[in-house]
N, C-alpha and C. Protein backbone atom coordinates (compact mmCIF):
# COMPACT_ATOMS: atom_id res chain seq x y z
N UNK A 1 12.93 8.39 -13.33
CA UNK A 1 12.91 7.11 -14.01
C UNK A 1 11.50 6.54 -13.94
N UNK A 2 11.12 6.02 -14.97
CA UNK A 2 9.62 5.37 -14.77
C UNK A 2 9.58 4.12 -13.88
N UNK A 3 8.38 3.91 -13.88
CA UNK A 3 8.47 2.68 -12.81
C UNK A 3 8.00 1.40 -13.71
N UNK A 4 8.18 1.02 -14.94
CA UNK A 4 8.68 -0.29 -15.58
C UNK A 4 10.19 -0.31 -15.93
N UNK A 5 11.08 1.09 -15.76
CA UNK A 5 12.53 1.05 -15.43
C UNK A 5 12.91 0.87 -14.79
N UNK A 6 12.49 0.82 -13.29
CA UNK A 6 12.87 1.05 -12.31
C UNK A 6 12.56 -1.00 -11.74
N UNK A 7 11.29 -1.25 -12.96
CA UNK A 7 11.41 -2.97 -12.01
C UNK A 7 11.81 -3.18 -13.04
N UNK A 8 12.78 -2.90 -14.15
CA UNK A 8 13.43 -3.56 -15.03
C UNK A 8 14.81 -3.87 -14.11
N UNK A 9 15.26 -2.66 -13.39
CA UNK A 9 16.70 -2.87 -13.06
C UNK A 9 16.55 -3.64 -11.82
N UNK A 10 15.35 -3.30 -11.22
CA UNK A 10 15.03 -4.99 -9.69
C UNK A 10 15.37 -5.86 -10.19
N UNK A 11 14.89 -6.12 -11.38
CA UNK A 11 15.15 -7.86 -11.71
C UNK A 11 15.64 -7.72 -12.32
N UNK A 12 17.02 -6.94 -12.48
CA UNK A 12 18.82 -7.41 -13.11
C UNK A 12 19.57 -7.13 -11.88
N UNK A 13 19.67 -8.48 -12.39
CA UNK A 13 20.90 -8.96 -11.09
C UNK A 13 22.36 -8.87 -11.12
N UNK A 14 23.05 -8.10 -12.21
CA UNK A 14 23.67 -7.67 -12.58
C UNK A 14 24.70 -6.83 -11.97
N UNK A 15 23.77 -5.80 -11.38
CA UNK A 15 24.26 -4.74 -10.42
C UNK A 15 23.74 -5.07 -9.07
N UNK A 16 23.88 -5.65 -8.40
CA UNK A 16 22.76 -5.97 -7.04
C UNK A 16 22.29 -4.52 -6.39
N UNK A 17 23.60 -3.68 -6.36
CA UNK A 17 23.33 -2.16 -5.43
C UNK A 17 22.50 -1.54 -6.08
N UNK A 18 22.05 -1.40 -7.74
CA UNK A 18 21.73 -0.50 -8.27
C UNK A 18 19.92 -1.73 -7.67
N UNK A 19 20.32 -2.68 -8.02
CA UNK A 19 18.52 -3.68 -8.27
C UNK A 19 18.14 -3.55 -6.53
N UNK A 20 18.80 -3.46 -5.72
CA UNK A 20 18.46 -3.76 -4.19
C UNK A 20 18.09 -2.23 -3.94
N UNK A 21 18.16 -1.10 -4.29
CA UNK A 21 17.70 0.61 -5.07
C UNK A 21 16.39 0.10 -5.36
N UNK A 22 16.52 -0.44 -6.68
CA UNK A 22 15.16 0.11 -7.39
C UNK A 22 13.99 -1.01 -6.61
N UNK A 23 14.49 -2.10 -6.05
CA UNK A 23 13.71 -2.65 -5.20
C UNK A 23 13.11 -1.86 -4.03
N UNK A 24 13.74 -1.38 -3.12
CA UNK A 24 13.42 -0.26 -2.21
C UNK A 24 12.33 1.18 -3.05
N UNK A 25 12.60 0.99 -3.92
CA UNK A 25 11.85 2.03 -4.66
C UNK A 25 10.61 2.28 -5.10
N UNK A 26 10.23 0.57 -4.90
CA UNK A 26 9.42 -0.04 -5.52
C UNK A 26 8.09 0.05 -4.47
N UNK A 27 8.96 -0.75 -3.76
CA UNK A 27 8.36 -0.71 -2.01
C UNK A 27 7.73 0.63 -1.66
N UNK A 28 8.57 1.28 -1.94
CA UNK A 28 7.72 2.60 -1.56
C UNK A 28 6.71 2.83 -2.41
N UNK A 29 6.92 2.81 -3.60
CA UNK A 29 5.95 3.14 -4.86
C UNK A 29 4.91 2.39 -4.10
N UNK A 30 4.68 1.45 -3.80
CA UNK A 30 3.95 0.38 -3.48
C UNK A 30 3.10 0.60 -2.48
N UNK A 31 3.87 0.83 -1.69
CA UNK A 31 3.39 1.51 0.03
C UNK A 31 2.44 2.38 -0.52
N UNK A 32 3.10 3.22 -0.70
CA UNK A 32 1.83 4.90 -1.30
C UNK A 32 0.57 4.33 -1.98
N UNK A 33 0.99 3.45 -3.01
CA UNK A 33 -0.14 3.06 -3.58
C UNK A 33 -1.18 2.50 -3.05
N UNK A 34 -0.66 1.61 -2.37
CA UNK A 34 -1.70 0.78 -1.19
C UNK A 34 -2.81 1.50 -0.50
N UNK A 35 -1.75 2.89 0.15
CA UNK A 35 -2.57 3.40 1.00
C UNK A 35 -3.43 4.47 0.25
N UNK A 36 -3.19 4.81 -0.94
CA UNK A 36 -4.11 5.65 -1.66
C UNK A 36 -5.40 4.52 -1.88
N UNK A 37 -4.95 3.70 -2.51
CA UNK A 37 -6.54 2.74 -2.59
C UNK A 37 -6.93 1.95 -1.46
N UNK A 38 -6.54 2.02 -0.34
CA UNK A 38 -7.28 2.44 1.03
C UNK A 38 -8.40 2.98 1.77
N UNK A 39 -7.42 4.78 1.30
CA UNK A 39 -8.17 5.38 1.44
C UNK A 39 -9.50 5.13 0.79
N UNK A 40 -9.51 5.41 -0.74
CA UNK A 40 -10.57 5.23 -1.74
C UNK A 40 -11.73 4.20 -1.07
N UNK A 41 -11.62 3.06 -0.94
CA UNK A 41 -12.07 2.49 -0.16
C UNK A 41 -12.91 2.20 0.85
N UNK A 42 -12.13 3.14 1.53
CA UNK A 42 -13.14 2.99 3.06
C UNK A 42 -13.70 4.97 2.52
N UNK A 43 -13.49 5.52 1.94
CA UNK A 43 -14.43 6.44 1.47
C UNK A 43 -15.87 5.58 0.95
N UNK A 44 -15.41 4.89 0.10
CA UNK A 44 -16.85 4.25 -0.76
C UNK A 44 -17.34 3.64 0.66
N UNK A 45 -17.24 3.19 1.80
CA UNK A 45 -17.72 2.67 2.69
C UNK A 45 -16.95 1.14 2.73
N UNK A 46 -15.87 1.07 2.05
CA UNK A 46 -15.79 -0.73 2.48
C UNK A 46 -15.29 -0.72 3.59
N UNK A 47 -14.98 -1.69 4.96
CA UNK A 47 -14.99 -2.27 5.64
C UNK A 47 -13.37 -2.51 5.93
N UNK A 48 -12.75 -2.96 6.86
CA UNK A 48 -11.84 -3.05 6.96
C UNK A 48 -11.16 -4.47 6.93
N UNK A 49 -12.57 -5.32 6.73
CA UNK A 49 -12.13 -6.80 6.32
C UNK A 49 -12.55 -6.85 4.71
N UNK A 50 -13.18 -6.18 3.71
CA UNK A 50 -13.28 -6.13 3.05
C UNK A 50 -11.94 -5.59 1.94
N UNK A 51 -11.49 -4.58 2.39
CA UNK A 51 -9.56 -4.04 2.49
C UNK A 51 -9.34 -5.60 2.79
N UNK A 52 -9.03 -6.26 3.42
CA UNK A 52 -7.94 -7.36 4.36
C UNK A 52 -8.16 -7.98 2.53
N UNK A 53 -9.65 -8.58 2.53
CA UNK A 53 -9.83 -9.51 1.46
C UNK A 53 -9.28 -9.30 0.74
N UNK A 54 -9.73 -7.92 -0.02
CA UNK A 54 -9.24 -7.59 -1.37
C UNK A 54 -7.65 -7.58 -1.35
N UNK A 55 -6.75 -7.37 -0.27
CA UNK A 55 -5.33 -7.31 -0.61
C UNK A 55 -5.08 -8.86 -0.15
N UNK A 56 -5.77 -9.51 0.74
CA UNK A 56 -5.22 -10.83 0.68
C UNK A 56 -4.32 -11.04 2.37
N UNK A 57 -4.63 -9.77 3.04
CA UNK A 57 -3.88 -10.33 4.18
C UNK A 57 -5.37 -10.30 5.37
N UNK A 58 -4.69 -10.21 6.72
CA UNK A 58 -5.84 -10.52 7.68
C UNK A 58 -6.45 -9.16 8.21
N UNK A 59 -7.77 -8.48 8.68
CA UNK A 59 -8.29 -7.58 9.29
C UNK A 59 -7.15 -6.78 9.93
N UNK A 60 -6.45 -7.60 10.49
CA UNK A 60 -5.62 -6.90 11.82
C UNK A 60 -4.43 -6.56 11.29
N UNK A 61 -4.39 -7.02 9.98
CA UNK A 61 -2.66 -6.76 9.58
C UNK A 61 -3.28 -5.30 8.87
N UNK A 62 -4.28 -5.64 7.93
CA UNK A 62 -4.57 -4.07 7.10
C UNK A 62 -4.52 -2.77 7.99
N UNK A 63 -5.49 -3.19 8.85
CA UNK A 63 -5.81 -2.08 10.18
C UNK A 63 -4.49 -1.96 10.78
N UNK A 64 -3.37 -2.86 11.24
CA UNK A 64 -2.03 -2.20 12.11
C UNK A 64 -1.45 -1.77 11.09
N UNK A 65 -1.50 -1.64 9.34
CA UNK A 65 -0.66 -1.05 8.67
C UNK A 65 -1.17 0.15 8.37
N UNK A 66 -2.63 0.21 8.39
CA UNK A 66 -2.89 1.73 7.99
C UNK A 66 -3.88 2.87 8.86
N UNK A 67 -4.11 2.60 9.79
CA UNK A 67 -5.45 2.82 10.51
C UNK A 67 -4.76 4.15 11.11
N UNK A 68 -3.50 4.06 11.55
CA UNK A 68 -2.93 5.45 12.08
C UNK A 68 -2.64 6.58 10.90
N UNK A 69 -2.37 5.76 9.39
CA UNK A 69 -1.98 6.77 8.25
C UNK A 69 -3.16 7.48 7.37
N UNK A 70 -4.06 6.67 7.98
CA UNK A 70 -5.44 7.20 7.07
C UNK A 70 -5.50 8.65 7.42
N UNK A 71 -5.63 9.19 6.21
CA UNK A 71 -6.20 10.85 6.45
C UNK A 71 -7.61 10.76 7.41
N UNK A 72 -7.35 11.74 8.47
CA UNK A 72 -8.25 11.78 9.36
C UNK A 72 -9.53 12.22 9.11
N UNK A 73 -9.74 13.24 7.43
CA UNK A 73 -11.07 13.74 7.30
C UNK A 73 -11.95 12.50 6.92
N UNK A 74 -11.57 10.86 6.54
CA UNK A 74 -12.11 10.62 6.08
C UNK A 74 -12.83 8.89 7.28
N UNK A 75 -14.52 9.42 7.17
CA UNK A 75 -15.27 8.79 7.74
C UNK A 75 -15.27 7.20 7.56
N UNK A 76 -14.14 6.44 8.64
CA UNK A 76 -14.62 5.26 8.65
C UNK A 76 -15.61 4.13 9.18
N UNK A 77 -16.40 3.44 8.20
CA UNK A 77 -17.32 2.19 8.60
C UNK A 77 -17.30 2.24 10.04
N UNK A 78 -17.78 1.92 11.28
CA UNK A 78 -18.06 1.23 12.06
C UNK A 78 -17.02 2.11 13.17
N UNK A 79 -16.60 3.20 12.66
CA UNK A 79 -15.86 4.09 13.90
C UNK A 79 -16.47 5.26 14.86
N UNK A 80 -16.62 4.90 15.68
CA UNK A 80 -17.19 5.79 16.71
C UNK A 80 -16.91 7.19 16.28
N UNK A 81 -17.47 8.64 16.50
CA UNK A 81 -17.28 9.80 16.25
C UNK A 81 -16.98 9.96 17.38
């Protein structure tokens, strides 16, 4: 199912089991996405408050959500080797 189908049926409330689904679905879609342009990110060199900014939450929330999922080949800002 595509994913403007998938937040068509989130927001019909209609079916709650099928919308409280494609909500969860979403989330994930979401999740992945996040952490792909993350990654991207701290490849180009941004910062890990620079991440916080751009998504809008704090240093410490970006870093406890992704700092363990980051692919390990990739060299972050200000991390010790």
């Amino acid at each position: 199912m595509l994913s403007t189908q998938v937040a068509a049926t989130a927001a019909d409330t209609s079916d709650p089991r099928e919308g409280l689904r494609a909500v969860a679905s979403l989330r994930t879609l979401a999740d992945t996405l996040e952490l792909q342009q993350v990654e991207a990110a701290l490849r180009t060199g941004m910062t890990w408050q620079q991440i916080a900014d751009a998504l809008g939450v704090t240093r410490q929330a970006v870093h406890k959500k992704h700092a363990r999922r980051v692919d390990p080949a990739i060299r972050i800002p200000g991390k010790r080797a």
